[in-house]
C-alpha atoms as a PDB file:
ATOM      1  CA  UNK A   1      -3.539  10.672  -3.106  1.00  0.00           C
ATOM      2  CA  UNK A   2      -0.996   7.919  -2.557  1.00  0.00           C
ATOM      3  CA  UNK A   3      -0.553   6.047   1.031  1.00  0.00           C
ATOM      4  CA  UNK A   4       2.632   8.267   1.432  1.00  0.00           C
ATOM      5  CA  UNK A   5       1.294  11.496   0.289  1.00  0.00           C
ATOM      6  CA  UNK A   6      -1.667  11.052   3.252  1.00  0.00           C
ATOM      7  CA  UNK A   7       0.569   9.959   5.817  1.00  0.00           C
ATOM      8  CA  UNK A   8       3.015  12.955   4.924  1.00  0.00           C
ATOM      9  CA  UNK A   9      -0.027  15.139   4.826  1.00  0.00           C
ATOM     10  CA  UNK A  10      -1.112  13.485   8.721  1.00  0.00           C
ATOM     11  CA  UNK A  11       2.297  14.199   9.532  1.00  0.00           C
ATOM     12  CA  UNK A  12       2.261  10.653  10.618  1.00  0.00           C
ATOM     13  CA  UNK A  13       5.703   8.221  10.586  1.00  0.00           C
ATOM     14  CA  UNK A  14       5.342   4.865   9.350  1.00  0.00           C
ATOM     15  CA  UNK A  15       5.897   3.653  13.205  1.00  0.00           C
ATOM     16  CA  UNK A  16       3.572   5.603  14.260  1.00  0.00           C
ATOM     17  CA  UNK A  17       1.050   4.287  11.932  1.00  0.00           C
ATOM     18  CA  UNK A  18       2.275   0.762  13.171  1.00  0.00           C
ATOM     19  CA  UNK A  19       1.587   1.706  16.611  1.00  0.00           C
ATOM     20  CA  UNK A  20      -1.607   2.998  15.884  1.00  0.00           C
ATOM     21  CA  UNK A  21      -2.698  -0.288  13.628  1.00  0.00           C
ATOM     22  CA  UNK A  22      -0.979  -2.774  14.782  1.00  0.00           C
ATOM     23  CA  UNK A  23       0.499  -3.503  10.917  1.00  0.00           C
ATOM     24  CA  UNK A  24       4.177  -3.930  10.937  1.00  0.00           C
ATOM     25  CA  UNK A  25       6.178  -0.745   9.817  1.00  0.00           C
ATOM     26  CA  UNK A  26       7.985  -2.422   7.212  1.00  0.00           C
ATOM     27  CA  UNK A  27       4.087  -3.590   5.512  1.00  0.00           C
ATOM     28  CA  UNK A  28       3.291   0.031   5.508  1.00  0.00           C
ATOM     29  CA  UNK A  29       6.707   0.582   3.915  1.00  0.00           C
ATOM     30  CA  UNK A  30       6.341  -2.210   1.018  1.00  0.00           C
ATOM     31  CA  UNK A  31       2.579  -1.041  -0.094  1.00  0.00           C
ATOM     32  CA  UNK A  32       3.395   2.691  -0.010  1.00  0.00           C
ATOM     33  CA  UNK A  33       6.409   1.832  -2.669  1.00  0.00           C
ATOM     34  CA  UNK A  34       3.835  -0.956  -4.118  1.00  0.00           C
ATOM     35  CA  UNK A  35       5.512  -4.267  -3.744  1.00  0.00           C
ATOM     36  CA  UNK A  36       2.056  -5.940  -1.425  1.00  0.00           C
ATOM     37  CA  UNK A  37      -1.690  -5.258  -1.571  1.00  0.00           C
ATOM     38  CA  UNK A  38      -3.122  -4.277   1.605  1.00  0.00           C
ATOM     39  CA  UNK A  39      -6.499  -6.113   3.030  1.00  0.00           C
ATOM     40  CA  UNK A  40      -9.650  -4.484   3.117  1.00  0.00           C
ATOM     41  CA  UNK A  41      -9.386  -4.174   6.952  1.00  0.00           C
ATOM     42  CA  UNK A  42      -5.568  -2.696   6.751  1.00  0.00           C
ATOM     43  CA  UNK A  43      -6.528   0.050   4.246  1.00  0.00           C
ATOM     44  CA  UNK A  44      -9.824   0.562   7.097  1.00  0.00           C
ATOM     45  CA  UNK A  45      -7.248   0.838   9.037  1.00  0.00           C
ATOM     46  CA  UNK A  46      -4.450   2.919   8.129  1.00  0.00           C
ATOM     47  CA  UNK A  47      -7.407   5.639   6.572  1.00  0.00           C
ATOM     48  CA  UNK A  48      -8.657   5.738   9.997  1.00  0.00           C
ATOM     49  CA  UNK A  49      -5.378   6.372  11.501  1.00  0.00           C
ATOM     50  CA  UNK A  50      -4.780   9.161   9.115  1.00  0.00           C
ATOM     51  CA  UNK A  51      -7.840  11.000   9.607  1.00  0.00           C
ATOM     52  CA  UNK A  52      -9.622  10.143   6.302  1.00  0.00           C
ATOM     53  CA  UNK A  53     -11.972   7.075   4.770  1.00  0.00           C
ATOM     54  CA  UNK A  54     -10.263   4.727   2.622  1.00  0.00           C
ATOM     55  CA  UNK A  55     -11.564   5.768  -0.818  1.00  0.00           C
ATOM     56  CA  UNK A  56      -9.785   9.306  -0.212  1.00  0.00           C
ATOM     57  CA  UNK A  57      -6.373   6.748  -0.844  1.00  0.00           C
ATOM     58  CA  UNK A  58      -5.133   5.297  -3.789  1.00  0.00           C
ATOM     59  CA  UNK A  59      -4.573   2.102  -2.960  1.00  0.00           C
ATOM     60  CA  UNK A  60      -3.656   0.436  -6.732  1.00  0.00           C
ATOM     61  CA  UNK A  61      -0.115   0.018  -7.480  1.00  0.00           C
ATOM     62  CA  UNK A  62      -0.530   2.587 -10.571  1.00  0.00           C
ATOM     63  CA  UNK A  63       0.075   5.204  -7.743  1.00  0.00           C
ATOM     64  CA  UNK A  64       3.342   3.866  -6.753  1.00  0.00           C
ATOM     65  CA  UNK A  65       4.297   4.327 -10.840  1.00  0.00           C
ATOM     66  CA  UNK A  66       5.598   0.425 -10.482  1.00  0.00           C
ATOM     67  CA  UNK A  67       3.537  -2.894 -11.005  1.00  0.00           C
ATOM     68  CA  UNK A  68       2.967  -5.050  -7.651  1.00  0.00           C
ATOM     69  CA  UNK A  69       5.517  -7.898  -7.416  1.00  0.00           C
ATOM     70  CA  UNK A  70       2.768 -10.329  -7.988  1.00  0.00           C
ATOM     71  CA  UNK A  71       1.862  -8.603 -11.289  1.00  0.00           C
ATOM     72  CA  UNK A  72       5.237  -9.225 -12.480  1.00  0.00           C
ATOM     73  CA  UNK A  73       5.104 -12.763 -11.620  1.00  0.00           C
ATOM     74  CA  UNK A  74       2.188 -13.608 -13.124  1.00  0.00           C
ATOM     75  CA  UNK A  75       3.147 -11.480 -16.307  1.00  0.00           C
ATOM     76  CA  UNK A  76       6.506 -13.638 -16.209  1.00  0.00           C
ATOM     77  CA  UNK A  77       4.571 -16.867 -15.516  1.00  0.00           C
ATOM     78  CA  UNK A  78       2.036 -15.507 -18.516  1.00  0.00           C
ATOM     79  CA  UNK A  79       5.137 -14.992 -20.727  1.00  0.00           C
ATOM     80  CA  UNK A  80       6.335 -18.631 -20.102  1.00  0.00           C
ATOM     81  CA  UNK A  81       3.565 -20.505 -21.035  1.00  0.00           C
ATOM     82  CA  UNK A  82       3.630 -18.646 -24.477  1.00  0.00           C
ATOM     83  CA  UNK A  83       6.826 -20.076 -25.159  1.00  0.00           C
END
């Protein structure tokens, strides 16, 4: 399941999630649509704020359905140099 789908399943808001990790609402917001990669110790902690362990999340942007912002950059840096 995605970020969003266990937090929906907690019944959990993202502030609440903030409040109960100290990571800023608007973090939560921007890896649950896929545009950041959490740390290690964020996804320890947002699991554990939920309810559940961190392998029970898909964490990869594939679950989003949309490549990471990074990805795209590098793909469009990638791109460039075969010019």
């Amino acid at each position: 399941m995605t970020l969003r789908e266990a937090r929906f399943k907690a019944r959990k808001t993202q502030y609440d999630l903030m409040a109960a990790t100290g990571i800023a609402a608007p973090r939560i917001s921007l890896a649950e649509r896929g545009f950041v990669r959490l740390k290690r110790h964020e996804r320890e902690a947002l699991a554990s704020a939920l309810g559940i362990k961190p392998e029970e999340i898909s964490w990869t942007a594939e679950a989003t359905g949309r490549p990471l912002e990074s990805d795209r950059v590098t793909a469009n840096c990638e791109l460039g140099k075969q010019d």
